[in-house]
C-alpha atoms as a PDB file:
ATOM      1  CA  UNK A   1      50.272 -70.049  -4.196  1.00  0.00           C
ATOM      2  CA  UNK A   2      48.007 -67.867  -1.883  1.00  0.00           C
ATOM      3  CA  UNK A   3      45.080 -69.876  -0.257  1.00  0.00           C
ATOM      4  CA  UNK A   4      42.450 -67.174   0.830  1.00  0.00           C
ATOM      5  CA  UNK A   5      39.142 -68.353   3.277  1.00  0.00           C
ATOM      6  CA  UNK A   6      36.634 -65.480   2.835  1.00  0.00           C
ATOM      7  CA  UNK A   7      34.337 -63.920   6.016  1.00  0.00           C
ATOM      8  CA  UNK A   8      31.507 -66.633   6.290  1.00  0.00           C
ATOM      9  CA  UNK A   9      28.209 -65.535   4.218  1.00  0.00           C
ATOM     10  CA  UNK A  10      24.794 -65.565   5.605  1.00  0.00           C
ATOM     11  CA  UNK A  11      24.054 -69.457   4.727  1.00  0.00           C
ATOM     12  CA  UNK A  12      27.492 -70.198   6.471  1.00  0.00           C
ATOM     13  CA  UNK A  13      29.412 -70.797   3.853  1.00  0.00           C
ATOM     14  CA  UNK A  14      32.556 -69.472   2.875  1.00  0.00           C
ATOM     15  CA  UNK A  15      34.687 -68.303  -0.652  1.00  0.00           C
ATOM     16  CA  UNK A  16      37.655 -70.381  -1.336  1.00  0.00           C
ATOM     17  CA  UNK A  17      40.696 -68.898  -3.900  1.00  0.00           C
ATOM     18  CA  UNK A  18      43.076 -70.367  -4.847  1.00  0.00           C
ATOM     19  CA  UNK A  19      45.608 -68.377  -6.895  1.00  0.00           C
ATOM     20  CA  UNK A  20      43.909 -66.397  -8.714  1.00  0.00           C
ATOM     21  CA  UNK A  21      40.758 -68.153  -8.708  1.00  0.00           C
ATOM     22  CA  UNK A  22      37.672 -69.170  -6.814  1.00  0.00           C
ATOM     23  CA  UNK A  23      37.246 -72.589  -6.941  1.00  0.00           C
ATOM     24  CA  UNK A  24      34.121 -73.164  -4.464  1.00  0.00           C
ATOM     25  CA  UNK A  25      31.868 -72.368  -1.276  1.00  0.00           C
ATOM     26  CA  UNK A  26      33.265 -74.567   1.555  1.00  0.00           C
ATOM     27  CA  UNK A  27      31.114 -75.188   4.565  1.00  0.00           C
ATOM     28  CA  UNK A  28      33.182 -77.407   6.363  1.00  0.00           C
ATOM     29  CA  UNK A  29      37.507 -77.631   6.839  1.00  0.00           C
ATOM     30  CA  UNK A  30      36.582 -80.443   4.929  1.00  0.00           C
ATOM     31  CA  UNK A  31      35.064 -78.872   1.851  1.00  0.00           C
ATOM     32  CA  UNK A  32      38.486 -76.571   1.965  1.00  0.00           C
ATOM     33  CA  UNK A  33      40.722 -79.731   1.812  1.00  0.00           C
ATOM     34  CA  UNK A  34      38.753 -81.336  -0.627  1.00  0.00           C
ATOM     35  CA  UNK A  35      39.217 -77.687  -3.123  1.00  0.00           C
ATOM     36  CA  UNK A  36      42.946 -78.105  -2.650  1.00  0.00           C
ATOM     37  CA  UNK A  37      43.164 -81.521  -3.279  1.00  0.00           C
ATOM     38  CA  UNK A  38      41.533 -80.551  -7.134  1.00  0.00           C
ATOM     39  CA  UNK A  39      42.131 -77.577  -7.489  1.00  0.00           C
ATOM     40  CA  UNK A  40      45.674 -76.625  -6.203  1.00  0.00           C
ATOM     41  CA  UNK A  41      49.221 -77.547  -7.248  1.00  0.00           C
ATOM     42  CA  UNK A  42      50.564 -81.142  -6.742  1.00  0.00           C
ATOM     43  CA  UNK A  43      52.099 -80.721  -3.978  1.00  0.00           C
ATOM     44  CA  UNK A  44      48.501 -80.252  -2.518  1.00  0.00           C
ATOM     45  CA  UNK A  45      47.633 -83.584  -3.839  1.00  0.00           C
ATOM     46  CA  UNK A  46      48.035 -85.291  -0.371  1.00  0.00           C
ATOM     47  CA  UNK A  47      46.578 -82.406   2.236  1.00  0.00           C
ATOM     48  CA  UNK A  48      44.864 -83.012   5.410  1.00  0.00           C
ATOM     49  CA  UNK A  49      42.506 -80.888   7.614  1.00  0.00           C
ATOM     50  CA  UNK A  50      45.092 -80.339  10.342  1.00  0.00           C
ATOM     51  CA  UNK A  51      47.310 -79.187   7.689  1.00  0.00           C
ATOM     52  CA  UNK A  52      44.733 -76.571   6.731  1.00  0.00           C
ATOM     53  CA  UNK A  53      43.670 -75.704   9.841  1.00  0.00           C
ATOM     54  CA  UNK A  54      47.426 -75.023  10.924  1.00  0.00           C
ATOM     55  CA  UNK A  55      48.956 -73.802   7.998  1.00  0.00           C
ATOM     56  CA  UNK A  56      50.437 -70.406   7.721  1.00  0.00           C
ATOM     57  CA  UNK A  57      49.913 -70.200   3.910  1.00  0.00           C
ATOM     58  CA  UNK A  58      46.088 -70.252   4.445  1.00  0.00           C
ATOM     59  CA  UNK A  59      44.783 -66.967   5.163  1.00  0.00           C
ATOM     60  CA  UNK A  60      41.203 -67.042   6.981  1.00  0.00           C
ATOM     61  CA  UNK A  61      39.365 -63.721   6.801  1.00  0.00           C
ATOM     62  CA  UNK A  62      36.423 -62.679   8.982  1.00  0.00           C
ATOM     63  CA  UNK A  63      37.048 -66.164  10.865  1.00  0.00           C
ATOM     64  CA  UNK A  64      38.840 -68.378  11.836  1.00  0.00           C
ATOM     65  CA  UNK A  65      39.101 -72.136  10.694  1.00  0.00           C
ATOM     66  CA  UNK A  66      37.050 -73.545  13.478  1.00  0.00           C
ATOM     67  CA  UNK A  67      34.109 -70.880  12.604  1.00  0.00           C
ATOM     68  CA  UNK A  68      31.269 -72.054  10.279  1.00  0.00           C
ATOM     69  CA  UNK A  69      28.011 -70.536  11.187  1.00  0.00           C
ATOM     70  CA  UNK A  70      24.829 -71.444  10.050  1.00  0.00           C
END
């Protein structure tokens, strides 16, 4: 299942999808994690930040996982 991280928008924050659908604004790693964790499959049930941060099925557009400008 496709995890997209959208370019950051001029608050900061940034689109999370999941699948097929958008299931928040994260401002944090954190805030991404905690959008899996409800939102995605099982599996997901148990993910941590440096599992985000690393993970090749996450695909961060515009910036990087570190990047959260406000």
């Amino acid at each position: 299942m496709p995890v997209v991280i959208y370019p950051p928008a001029p608050d900061g924050g940034r689109r999370v999808r999941v699948g097929d659908r958008f299931v928040g604004m994260a401002y944090t790693v954190l805030d991404v994690v905690e959008f899996l964790r409800r939102s995605g499959p099982e599996g997901l049930a148990a993910v941590e930040e440096a599992d985000v941060v690393g993970a090749g099925w996450v695909e961060w557009q515009g910036a990087g996982p570190r990047e959260w400008p406000r």
